[in-house]
Protein backbone atom coordinates (compact mmCIF):
# COMPACT_ATOMS: atom_id res chain seq x y z
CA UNK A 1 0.00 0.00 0.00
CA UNK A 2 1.67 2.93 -0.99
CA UNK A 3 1.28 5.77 1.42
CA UNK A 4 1.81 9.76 0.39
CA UNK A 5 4.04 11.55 2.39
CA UNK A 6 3.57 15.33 2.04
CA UNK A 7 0.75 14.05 -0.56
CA UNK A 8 -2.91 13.66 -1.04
CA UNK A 9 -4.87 11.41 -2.16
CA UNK A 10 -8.07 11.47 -4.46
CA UNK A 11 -11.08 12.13 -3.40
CA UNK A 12 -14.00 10.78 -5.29
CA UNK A 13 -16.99 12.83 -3.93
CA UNK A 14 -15.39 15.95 -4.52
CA UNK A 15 -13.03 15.38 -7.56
CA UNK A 16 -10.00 16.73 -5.81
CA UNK A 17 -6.70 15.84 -4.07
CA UNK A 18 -7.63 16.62 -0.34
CA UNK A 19 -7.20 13.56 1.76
CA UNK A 20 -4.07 13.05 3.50
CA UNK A 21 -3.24 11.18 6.87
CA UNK A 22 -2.05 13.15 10.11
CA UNK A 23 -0.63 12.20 12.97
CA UNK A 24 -2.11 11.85 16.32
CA UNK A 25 -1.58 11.23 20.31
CA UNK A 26 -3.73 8.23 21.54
CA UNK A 27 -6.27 10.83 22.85
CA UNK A 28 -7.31 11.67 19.15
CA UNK A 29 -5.46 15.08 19.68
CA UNK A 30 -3.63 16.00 16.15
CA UNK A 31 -0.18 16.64 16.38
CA UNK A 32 0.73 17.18 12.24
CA UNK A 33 1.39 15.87 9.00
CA UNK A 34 3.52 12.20 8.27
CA UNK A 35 6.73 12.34 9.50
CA UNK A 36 6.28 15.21 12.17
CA UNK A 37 8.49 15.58 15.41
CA UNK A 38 6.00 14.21 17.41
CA UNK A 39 5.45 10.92 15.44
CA UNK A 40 9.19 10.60 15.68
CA UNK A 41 9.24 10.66 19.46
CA UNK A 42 5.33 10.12 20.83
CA UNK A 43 4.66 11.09 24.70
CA UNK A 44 1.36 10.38 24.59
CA UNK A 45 0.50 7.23 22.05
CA UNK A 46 0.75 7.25 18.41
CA UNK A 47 -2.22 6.69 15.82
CA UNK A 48 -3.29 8.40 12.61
CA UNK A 49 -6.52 9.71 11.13
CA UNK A 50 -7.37 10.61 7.48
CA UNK A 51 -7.98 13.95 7.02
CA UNK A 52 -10.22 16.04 4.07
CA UNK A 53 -8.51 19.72 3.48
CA UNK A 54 -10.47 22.71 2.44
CA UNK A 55 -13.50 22.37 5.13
CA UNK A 56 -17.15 22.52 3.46
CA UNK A 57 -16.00 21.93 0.30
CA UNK A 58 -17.13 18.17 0.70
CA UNK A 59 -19.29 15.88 2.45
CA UNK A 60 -16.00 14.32 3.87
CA UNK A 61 -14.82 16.96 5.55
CA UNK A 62 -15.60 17.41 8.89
CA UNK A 63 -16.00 20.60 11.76
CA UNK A 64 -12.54 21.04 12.65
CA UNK A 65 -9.30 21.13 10.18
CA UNK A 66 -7.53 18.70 13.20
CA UNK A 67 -10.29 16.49 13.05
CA UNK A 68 -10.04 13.09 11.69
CA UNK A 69 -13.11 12.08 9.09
CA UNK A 70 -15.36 10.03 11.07
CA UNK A 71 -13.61 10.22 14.60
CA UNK A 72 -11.56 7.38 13.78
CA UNK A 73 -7.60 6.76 14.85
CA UNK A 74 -5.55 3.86 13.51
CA UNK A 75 -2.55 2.32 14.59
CA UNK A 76 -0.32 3.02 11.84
CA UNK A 77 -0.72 4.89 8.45
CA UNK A 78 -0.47 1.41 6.41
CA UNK A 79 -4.08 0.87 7.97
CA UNK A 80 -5.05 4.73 7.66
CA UNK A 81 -4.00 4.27 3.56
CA UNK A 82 -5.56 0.56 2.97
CA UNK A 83 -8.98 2.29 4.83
CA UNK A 84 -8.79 4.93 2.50
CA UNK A 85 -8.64 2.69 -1.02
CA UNK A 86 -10.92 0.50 0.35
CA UNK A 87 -13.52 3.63 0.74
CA UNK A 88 -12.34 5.02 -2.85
CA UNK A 89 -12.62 1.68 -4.25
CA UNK A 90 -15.66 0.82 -2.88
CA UNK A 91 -15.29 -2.64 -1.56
CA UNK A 92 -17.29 -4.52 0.55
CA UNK A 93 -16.12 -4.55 4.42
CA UNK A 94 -14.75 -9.00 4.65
């Protein structure tokens, strides 16, 4: 699964490159972008959220530009990506 540093992915609601994956504490809290200080040395937990830029330009993103879409934290960014192209490829949950 390839995941974009410093990238975004494809949207398909919204026909743009907005989604990217940030970086969180285990509290949901955002702390920045892929490879930020803080996911280089966590204090406080370490999981990752997929994130829609430009807020109310899409029914993905959500009320705060820290916010993860949907409230939900992952372990790692692998799982953050693969949950992403499953959504954009619109497979079934197995």
């Amino acid at each position: 699964m390839k995941i974009l540093k410093h990238g975004f992915y494809f949207c398909p609601l919204c026909w743009e490159y907005a989604v990217h994956i940030g970086v969180h504490d285990d509290e949901g809290n955002f702390k920045g972008e892929l490879g930020c200080e803080y996911e280089e040395e966590p204090w406080s937990g370490l999981s990752y959220g997929l994130h829609h830029e430009d807020w109310g330009s899409c029914l993905l993103c959500t009320s705060d530009i820290d916010e993860p879409m949907g409230g939900v934290l992952f372990d790692t960014a692998e799982e953050a990506a693969e949950e992403w192209w499953r959504i954009y490829e619109g497979r079934e949950l197995q």
